[in-house]
C-alpha atoms as a PDB file:
ATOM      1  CA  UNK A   1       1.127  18.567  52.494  1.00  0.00           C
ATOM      2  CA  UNK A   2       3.492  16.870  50.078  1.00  0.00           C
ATOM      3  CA  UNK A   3       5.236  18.011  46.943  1.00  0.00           C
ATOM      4  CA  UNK A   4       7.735  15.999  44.525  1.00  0.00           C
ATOM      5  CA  UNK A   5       9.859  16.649  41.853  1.00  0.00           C
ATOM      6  CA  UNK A   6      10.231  20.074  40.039  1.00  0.00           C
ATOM      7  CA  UNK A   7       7.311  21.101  41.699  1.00  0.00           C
ATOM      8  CA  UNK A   8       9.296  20.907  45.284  1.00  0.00           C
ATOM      9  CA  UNK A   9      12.032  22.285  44.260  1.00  0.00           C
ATOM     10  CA  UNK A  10       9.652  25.632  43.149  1.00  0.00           C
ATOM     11  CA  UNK A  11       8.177  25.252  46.519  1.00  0.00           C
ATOM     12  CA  UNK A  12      11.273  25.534  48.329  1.00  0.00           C
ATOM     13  CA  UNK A  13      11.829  28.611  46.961  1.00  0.00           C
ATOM     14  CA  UNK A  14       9.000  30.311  48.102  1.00  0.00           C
ATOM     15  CA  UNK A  15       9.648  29.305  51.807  1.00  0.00           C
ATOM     16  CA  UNK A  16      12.819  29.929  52.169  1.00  0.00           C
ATOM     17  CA  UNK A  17      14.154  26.060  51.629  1.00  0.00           C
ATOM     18  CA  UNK A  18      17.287  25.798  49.999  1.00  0.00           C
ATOM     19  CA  UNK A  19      17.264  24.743  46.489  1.00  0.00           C
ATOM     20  CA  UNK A  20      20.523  22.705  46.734  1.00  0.00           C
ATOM     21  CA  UNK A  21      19.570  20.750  49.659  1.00  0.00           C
ATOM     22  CA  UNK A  22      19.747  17.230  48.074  1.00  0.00           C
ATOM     23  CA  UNK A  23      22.549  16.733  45.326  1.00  0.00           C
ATOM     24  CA  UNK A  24      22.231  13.748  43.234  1.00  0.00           C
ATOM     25  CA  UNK A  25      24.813  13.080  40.466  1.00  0.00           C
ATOM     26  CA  UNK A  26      25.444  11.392  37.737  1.00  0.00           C
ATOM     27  CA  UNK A  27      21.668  12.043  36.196  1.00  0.00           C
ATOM     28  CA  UNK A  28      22.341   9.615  33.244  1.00  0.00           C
ATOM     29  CA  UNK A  29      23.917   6.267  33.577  1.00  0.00           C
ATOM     30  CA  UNK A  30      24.830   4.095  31.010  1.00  0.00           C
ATOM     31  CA  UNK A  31      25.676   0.590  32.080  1.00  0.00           C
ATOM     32  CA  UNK A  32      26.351  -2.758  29.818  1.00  0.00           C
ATOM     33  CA  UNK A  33      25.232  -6.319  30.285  1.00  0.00           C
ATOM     34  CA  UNK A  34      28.334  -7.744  31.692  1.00  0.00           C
ATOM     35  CA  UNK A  35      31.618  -7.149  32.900  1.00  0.00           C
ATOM     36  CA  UNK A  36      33.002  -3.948  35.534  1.00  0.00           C
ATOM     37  CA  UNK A  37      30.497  -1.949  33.717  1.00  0.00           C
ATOM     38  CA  UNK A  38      26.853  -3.764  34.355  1.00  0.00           C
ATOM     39  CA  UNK A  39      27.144  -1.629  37.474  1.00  0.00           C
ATOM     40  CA  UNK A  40      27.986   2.354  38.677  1.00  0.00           C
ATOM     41  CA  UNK A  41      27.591   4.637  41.512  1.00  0.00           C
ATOM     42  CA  UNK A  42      25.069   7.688  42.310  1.00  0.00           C
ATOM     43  CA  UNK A  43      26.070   9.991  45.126  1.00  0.00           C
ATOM     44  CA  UNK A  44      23.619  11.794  46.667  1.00  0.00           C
ATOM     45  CA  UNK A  45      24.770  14.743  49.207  1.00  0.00           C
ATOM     46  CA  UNK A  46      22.649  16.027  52.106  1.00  0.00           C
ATOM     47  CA  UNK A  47      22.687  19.876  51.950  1.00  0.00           C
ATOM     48  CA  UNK A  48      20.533  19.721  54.634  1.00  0.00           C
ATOM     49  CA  UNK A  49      21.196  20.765  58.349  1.00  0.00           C
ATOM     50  CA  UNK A  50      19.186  17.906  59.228  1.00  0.00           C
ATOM     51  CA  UNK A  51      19.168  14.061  58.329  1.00  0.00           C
ATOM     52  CA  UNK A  52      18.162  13.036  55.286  1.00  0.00           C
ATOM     53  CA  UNK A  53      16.237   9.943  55.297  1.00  0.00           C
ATOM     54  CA  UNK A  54      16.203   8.832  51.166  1.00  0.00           C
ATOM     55  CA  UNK A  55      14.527   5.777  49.561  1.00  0.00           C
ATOM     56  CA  UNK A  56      15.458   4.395  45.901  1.00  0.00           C
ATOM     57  CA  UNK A  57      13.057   3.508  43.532  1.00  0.00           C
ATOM     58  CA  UNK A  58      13.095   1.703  40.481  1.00  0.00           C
ATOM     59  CA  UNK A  59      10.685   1.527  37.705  1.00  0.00           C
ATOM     60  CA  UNK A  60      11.534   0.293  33.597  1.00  0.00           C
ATOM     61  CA  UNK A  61      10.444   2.395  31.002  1.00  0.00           C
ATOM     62  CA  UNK A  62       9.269   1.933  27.529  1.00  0.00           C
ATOM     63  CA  UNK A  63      10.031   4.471  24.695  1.00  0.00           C
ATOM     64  CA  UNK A  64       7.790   5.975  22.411  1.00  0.00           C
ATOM     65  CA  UNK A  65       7.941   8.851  19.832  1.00  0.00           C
ATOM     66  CA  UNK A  66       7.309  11.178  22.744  1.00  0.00           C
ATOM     67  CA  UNK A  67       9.980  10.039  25.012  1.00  0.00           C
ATOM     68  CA  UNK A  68      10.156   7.700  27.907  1.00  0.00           C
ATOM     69  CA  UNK A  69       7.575   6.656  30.078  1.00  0.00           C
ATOM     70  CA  UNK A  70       7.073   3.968  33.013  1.00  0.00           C
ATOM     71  CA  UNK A  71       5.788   0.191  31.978  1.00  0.00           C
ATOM     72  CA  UNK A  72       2.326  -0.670  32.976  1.00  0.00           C
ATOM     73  CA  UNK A  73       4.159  -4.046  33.797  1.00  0.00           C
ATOM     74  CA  UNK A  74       6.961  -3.343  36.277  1.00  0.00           C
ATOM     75  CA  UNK A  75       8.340  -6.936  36.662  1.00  0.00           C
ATOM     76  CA  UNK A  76      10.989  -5.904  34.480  1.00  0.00           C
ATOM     77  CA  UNK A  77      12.413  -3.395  37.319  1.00  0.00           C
ATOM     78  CA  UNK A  78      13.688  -6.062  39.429  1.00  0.00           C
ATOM     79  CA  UNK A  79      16.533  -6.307  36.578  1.00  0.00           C
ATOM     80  CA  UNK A  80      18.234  -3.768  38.264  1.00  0.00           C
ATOM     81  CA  UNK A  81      19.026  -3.553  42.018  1.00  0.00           C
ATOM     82  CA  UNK A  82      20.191  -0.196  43.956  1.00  0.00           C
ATOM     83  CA  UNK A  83      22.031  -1.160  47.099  1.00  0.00           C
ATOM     84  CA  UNK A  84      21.649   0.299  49.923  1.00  0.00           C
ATOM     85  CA  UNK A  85      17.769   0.810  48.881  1.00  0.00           C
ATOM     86  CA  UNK A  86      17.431   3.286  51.829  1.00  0.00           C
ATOM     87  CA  UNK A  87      19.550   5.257  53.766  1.00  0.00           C
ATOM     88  CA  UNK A  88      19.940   7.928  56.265  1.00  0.00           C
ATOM     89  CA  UNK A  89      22.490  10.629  55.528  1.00  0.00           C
ATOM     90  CA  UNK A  90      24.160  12.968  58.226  1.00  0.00           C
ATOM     91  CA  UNK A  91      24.122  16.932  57.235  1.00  0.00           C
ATOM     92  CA  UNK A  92      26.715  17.701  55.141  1.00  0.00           C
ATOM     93  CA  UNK A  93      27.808  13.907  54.463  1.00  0.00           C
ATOM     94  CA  UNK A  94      27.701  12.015  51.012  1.00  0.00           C
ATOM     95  CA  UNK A  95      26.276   8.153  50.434  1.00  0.00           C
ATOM     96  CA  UNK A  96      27.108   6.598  47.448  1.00  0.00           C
ATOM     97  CA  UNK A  97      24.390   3.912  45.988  1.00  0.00           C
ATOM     98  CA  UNK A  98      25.968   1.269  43.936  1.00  0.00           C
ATOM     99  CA  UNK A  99      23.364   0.382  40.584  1.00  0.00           C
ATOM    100  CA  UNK A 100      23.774  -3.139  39.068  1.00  0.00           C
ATOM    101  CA  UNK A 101      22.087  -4.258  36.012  1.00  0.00           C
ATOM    102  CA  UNK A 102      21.018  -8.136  37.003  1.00  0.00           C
ATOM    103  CA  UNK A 103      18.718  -8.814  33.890  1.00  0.00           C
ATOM    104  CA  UNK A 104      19.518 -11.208  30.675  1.00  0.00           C
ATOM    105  CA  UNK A 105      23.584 -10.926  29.208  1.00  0.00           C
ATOM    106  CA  UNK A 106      22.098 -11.320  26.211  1.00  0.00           C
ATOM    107  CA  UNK A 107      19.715  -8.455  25.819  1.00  0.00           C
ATOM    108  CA  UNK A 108      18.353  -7.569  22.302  1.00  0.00           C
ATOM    109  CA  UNK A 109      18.176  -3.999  22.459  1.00  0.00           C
ATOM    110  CA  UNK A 110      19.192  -0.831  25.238  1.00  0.00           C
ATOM    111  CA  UNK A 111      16.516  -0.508  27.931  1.00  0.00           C
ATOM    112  CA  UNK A 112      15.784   2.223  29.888  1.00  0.00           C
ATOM    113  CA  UNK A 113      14.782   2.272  33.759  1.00  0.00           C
ATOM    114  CA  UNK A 114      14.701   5.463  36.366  1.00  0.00           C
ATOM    115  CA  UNK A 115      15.794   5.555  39.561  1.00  0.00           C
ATOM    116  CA  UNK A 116      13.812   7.963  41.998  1.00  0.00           C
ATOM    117  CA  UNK A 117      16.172   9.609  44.806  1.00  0.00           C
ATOM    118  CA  UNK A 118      13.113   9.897  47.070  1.00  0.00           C
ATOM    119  CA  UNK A 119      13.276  11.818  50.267  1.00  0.00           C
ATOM    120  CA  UNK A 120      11.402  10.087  52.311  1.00  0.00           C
ATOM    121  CA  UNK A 121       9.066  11.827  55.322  1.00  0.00           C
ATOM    122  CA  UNK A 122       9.662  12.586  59.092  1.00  0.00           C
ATOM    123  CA  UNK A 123       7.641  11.720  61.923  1.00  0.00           C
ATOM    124  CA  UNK A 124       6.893  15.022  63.496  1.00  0.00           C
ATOM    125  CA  UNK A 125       6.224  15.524  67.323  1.00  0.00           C
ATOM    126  CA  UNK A 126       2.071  15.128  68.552  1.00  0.00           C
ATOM    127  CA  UNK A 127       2.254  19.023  69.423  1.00  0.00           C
ATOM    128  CA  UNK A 128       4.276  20.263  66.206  1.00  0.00           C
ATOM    129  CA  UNK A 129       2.843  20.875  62.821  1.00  0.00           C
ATOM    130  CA  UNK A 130       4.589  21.924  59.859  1.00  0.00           C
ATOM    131  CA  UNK A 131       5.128  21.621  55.997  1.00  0.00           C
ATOM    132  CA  UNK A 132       6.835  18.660  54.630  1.00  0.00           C
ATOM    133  CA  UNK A 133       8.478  19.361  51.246  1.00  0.00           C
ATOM    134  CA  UNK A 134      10.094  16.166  49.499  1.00  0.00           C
ATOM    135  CA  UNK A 135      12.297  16.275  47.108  1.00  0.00           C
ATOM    136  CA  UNK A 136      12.485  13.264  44.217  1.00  0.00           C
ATOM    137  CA  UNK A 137      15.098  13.060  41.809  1.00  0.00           C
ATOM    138  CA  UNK A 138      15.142  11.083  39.048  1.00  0.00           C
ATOM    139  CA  UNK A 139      18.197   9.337  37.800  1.00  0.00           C
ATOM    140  CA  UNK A 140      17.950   7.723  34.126  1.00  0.00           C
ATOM    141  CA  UNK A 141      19.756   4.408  34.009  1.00  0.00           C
ATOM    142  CA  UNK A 142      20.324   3.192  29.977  1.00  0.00           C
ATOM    143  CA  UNK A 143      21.602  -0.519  29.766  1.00  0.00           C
ATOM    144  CA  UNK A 144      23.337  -1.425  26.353  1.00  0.00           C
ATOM    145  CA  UNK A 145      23.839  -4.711  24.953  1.00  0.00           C
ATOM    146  CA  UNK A 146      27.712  -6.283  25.194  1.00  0.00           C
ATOM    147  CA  UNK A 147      28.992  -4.856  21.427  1.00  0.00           C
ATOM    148  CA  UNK A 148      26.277  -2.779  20.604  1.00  0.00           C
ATOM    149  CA  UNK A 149      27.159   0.069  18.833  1.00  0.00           C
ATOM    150  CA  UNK A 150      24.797   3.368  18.506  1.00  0.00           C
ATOM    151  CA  UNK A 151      24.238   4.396  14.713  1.00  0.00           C
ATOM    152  CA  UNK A 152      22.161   8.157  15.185  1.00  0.00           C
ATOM    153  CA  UNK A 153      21.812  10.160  11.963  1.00  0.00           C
ATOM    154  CA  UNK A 154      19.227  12.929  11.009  1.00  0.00           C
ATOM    155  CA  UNK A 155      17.327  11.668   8.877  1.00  0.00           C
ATOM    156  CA  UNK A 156      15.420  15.319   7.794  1.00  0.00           C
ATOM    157  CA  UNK A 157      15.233  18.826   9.025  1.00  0.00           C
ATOM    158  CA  UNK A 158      12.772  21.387   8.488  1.00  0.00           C
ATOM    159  CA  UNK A 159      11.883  24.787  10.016  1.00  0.00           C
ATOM    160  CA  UNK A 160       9.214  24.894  12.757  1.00  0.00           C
ATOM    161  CA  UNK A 161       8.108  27.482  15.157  1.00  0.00           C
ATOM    162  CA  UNK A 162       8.986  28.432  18.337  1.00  0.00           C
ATOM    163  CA  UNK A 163       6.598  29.743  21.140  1.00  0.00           C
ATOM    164  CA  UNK A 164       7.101  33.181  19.719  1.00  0.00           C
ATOM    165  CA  UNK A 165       6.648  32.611  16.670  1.00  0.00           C
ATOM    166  CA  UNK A 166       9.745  32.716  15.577  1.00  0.00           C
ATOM    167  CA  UNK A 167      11.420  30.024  12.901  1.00  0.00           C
ATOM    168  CA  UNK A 168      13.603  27.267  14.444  1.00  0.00           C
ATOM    169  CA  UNK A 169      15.458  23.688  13.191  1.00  0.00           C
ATOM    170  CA  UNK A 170      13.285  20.728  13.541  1.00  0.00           C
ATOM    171  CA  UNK A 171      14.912  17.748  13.249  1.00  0.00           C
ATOM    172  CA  UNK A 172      13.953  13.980  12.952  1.00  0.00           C
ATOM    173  CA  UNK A 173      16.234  12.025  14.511  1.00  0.00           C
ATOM    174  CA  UNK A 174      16.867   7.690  13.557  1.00  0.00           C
ATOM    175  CA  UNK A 175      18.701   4.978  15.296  1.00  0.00           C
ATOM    176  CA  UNK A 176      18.642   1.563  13.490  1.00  0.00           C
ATOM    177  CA  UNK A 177      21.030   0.179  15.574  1.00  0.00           C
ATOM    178  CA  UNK A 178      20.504  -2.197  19.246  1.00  0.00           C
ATOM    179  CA  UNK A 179      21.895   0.953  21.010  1.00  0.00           C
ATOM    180  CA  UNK A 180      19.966   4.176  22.362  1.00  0.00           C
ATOM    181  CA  UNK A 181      22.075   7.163  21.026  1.00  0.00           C
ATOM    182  CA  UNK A 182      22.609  10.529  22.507  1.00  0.00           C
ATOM    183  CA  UNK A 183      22.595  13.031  20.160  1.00  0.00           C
ATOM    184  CA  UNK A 184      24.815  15.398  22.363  1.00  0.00           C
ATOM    185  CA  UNK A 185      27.503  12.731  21.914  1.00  0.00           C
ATOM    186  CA  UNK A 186      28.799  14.392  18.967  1.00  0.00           C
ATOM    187  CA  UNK A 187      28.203  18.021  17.273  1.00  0.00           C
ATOM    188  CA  UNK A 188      25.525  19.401  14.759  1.00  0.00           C
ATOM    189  CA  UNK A 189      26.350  21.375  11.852  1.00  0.00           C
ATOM    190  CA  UNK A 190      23.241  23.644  10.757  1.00  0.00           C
ATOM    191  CA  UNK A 191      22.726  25.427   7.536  1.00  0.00           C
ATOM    192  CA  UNK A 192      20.021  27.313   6.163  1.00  0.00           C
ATOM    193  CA  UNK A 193      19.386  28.859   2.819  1.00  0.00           C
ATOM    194  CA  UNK A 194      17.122  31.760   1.140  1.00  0.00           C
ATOM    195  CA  UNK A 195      14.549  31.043  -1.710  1.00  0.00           C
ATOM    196  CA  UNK A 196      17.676  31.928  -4.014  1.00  0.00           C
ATOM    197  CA  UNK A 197      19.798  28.984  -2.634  1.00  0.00           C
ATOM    198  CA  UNK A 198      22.028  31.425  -0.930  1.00  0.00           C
ATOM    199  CA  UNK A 199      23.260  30.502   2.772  1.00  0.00           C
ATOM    200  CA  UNK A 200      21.319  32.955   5.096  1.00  0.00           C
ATOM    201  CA  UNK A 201      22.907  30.636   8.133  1.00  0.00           C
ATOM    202  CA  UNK A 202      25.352  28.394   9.380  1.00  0.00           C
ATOM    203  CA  UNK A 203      26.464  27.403  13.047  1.00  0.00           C
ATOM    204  CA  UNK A 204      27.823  23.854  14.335  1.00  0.00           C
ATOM    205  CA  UNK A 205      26.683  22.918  17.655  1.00  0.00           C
ATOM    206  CA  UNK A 206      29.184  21.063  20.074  1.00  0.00           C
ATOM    207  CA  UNK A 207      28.010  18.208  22.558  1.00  0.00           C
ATOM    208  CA  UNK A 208      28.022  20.212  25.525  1.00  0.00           C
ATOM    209  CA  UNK A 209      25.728  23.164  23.939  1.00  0.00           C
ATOM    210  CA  UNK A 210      23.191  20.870  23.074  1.00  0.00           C
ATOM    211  CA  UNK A 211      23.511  19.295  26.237  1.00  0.00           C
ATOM    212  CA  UNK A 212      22.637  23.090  27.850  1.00  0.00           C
ATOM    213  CA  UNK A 213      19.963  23.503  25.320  1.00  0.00           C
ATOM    214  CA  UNK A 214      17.846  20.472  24.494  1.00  0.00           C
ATOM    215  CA  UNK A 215      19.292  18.100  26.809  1.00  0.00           C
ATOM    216  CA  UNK A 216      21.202  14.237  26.077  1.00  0.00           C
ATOM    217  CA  UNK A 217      18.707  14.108  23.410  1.00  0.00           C
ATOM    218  CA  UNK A 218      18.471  10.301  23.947  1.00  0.00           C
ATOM    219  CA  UNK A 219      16.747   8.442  20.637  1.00  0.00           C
ATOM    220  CA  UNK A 220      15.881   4.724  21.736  1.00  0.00           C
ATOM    221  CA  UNK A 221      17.250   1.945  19.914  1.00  0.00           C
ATOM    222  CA  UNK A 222      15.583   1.077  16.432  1.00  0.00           C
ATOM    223  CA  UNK A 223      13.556   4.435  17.551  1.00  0.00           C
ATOM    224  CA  UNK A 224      12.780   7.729  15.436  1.00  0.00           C
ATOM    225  CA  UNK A 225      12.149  11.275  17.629  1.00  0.00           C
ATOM    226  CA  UNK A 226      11.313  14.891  16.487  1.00  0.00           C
ATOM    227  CA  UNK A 227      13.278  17.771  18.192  1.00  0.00           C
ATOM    228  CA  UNK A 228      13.806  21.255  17.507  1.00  0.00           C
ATOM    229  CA  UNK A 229      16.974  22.725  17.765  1.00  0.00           C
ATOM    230  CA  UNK A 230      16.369  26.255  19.714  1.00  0.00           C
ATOM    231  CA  UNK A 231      18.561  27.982  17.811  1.00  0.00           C
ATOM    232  CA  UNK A 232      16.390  31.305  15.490  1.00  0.00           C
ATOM    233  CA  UNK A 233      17.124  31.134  12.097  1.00  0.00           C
ATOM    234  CA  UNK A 234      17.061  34.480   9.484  1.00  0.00           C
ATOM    235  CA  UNK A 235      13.066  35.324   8.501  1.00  0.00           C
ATOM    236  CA  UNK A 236      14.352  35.125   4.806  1.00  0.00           C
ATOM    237  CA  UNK A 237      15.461  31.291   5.465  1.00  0.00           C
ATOM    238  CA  UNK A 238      13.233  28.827   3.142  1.00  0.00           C
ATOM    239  CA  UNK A 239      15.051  25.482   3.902  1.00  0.00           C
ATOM    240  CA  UNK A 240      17.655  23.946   6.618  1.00  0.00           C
ATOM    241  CA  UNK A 241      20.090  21.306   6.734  1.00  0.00           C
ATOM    242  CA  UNK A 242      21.322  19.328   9.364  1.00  0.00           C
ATOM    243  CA  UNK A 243      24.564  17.376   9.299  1.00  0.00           C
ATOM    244  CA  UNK A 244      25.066  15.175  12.715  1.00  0.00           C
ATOM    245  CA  UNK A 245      28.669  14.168  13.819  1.00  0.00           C
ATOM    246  CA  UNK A 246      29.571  11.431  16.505  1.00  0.00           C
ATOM    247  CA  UNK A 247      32.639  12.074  18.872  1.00  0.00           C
ATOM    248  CA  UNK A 248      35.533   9.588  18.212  1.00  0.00           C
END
């Protein structure tokens, strides 16, 4: 029996298998279409007491308004290469895979491929049976155009719901630009007022908090996305603001 992902990592937990058994790092990537950086490194550390035999996978991605998901068309994966593409790592040890964009210098827009860290099965002996758990990691490689610069703004906000029915920042995010943005590359100032125009709310949100809470929040280039801030405003607040800030 096989599990992947999330899911194996859950898995693990409930027999015993240590959760930190494969380390992959970076998780996000951002490489350009020429020069020292159209390529980078992923290590990926075996945790294991065993060797870890792991396979990288590519696969390109389109965007849409509800994130990223894999082309029916992957032709346009072999614009990246991953070298080695498999390895086996000793317990304890660290193997670095070198990823190198290979596509067109002069691409239009940012483009957006994963790279599955994929641990790949054992052969077991005739007479022993056991579970297999596999672990897959996805790495999300983001390749920008040579002088491309990101141009993220909020272009509304408005309060939502959360699960609990409590009241939370929704914002709608824009990027006009040929560059994906992150909006955890800068800070978020949020505001919110009462039906009398009196603030009821204020807190600004640094890179690495929204990092912790909703992720890189990564808008595609020339895309628009929807996220909520999970941040609970006052009951008595009848509008918010949002005010988005890029790190120099």
């Amino acid at each position: 029996m096989k599990r992947t992902g999330f899911l194996a990592a859950m898995a693990a937990l409930l027999v015993g298998a240590p959760l930190s058994a494969m380390t992959v790092q970076p998780v996000v990537l951002d490489l350009k279409t020429a020069g020292q950086a159209m390529s980078q490194i992923i290590t990926v550390e075996n945790s294991f007491a065993t060797p870890l035999p792991v396979e990288m996978r590519i696969a390109a991605l389109d965007y849409d308004p509800d994130g990223l998901k894999a082309k029916a068309d992957q032709k346009d994966a072999d614009d990246l290469l991953v070298f080695p593409p498999q390895a086996l790592i000793a317990p304890g040890q660290t193997q670095s895979f070198r990823v190198q964009y290979v596509g067109d210098p002069a691409l239009a827009k940012s483009r957006h491929f994963y790279v599955t860290v994929a641990q790949l099965p054992v052969k077991l002996p005739s007479n022993q049976s056991a579970i297999q758990i596999l672990y897959n990691f996805q790495v999300l490689v983001s390749v920008t155009p040579q002088g491309a610069v990101p141009a993220l703004k909020i272009d509304s906000a408005t309060i939502a719901k959360d699960t609990n029915g409590k009241p939370i920042p929704l914002l709608t995010l824009s990027d006009p630009s040929n560059a994906h943005a992150y909006l955890s590359a800068g800070r978020v100032r949020i505001t919110a007022s009462d039906a009398a125009g009196k603030e009821v709310y204020r807190r600004t949100f640094t890179g690495p908090e929204i990092q912790q809470t909703v992720g890189f929040g990564l808008v595609g280039a020339g895309q628009t996305r929807r996220l909520t801030i999970p941040a609970e405003l006052p009951p008595t607040a009848t509008t918010v603001d949002a005010q988005f800030t890029p790190e120099k």
